[in-house]
C-alpha atoms as a PDB file:
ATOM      1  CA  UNK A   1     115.138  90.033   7.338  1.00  0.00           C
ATOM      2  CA  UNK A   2     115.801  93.249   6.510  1.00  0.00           C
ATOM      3  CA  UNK A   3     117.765  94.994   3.688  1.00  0.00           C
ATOM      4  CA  UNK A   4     122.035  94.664   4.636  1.00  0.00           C
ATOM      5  CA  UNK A   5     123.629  98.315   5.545  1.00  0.00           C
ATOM      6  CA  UNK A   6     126.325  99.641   3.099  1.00  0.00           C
ATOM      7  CA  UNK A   7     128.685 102.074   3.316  1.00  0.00           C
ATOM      8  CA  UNK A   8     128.552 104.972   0.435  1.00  0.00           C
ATOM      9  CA  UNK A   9     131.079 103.925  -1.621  1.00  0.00           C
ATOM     10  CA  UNK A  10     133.409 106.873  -2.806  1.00  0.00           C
ATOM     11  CA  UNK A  11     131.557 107.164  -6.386  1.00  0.00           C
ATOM     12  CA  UNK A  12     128.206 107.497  -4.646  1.00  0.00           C
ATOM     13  CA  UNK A  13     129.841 110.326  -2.433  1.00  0.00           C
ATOM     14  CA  UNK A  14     131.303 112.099  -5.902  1.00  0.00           C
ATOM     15  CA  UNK A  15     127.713 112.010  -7.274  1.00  0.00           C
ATOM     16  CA  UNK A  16     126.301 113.800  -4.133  1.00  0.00           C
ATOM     17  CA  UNK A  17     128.916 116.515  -4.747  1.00  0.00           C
ATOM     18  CA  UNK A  18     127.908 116.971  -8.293  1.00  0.00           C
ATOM     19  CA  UNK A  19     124.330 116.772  -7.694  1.00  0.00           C
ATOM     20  CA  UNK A  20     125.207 119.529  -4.964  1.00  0.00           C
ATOM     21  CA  UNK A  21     126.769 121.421  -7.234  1.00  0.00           C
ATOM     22  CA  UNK A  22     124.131 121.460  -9.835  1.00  0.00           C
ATOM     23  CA  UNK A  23     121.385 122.506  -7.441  1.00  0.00           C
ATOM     24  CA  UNK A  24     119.893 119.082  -7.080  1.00  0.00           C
ATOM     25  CA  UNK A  25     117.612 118.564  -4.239  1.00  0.00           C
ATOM     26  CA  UNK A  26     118.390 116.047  -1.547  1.00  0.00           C
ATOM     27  CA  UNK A  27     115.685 113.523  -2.816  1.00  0.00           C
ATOM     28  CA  UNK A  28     116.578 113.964  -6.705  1.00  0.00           C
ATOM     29  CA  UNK A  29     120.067 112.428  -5.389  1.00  0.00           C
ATOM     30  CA  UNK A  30     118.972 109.890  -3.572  1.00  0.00           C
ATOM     31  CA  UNK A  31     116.924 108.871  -6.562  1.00  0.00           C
ATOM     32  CA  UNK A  32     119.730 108.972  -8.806  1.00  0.00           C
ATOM     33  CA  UNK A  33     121.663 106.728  -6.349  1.00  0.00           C
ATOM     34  CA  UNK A  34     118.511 104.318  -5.594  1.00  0.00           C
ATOM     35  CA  UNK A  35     118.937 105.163  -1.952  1.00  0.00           C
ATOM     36  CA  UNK A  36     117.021 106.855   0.675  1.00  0.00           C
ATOM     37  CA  UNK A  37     116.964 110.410   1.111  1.00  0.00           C
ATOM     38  CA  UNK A  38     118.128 110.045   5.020  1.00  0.00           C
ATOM     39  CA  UNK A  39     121.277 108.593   3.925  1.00  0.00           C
ATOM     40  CA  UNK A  40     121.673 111.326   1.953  1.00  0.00           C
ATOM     41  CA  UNK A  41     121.156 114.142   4.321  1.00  0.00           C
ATOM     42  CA  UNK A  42     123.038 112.006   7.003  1.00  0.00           C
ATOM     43  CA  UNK A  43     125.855 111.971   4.512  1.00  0.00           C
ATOM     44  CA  UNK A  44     125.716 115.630   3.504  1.00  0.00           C
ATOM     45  CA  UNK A  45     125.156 116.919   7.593  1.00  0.00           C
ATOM     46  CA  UNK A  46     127.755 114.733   8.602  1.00  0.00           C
ATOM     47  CA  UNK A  47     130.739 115.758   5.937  1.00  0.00           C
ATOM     48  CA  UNK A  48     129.673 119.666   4.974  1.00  0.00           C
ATOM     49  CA  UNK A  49     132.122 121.868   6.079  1.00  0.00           C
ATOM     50  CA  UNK A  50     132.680 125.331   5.849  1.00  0.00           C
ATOM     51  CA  UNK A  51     133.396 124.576   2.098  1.00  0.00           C
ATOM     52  CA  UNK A  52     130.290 123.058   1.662  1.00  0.00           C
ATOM     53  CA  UNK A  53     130.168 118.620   0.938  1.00  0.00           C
ATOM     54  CA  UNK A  54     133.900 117.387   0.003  1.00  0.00           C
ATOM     55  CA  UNK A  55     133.328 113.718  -0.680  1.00  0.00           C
ATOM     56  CA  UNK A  56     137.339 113.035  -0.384  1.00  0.00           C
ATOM     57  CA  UNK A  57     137.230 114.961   2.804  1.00  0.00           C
ATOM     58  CA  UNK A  58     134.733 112.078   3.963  1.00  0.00           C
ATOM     59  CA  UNK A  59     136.481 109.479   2.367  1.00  0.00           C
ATOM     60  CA  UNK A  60     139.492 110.327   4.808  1.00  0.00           C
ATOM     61  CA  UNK A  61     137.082 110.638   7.702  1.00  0.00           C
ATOM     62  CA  UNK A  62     135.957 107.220   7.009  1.00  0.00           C
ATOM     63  CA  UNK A  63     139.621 105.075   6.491  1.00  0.00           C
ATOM     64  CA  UNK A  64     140.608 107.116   9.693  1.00  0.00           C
ATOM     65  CA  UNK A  65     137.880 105.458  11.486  1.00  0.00           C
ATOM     66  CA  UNK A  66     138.544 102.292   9.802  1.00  0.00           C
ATOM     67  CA  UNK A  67     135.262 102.402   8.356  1.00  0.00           C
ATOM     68  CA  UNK A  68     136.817 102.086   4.542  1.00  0.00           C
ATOM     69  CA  UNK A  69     139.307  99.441   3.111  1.00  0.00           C
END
């Protein structure tokens, strides 16, 4: 079977910010996290704003859908 889907937990989502924020490239996070780059560019396209990636911003998008405990 294949590998079980998991939700970016809010740490994960912190260490795209800072990786953001220190010019990291999408794949240099996703290596840091051990995941693939899609789910990082998902993550970042879904949740950048005007302001740019807000993890806590996601966060609350997430335990509004229900998504997140």
């Amino acid at each position: 079977m294949g590998k079980e889907y998991k939700q970016l937990s809010v740490e994960e989502r912190s260490v795209i910010a800072v990786g953001l924020g220190q010019g990291l490239s999408w794949r240099a996070i996703a290596d840091l996290l051990g995941r693939p780059v899609s789910t990082v560019s998902r993550e970042i396209n879904r949740n950048a704003g005007a302001q740019g990636y807000v993890p806590h911003e996601a966060v609350a998008r997430c335990k509004k859908r229900k998504v997140l405990a």
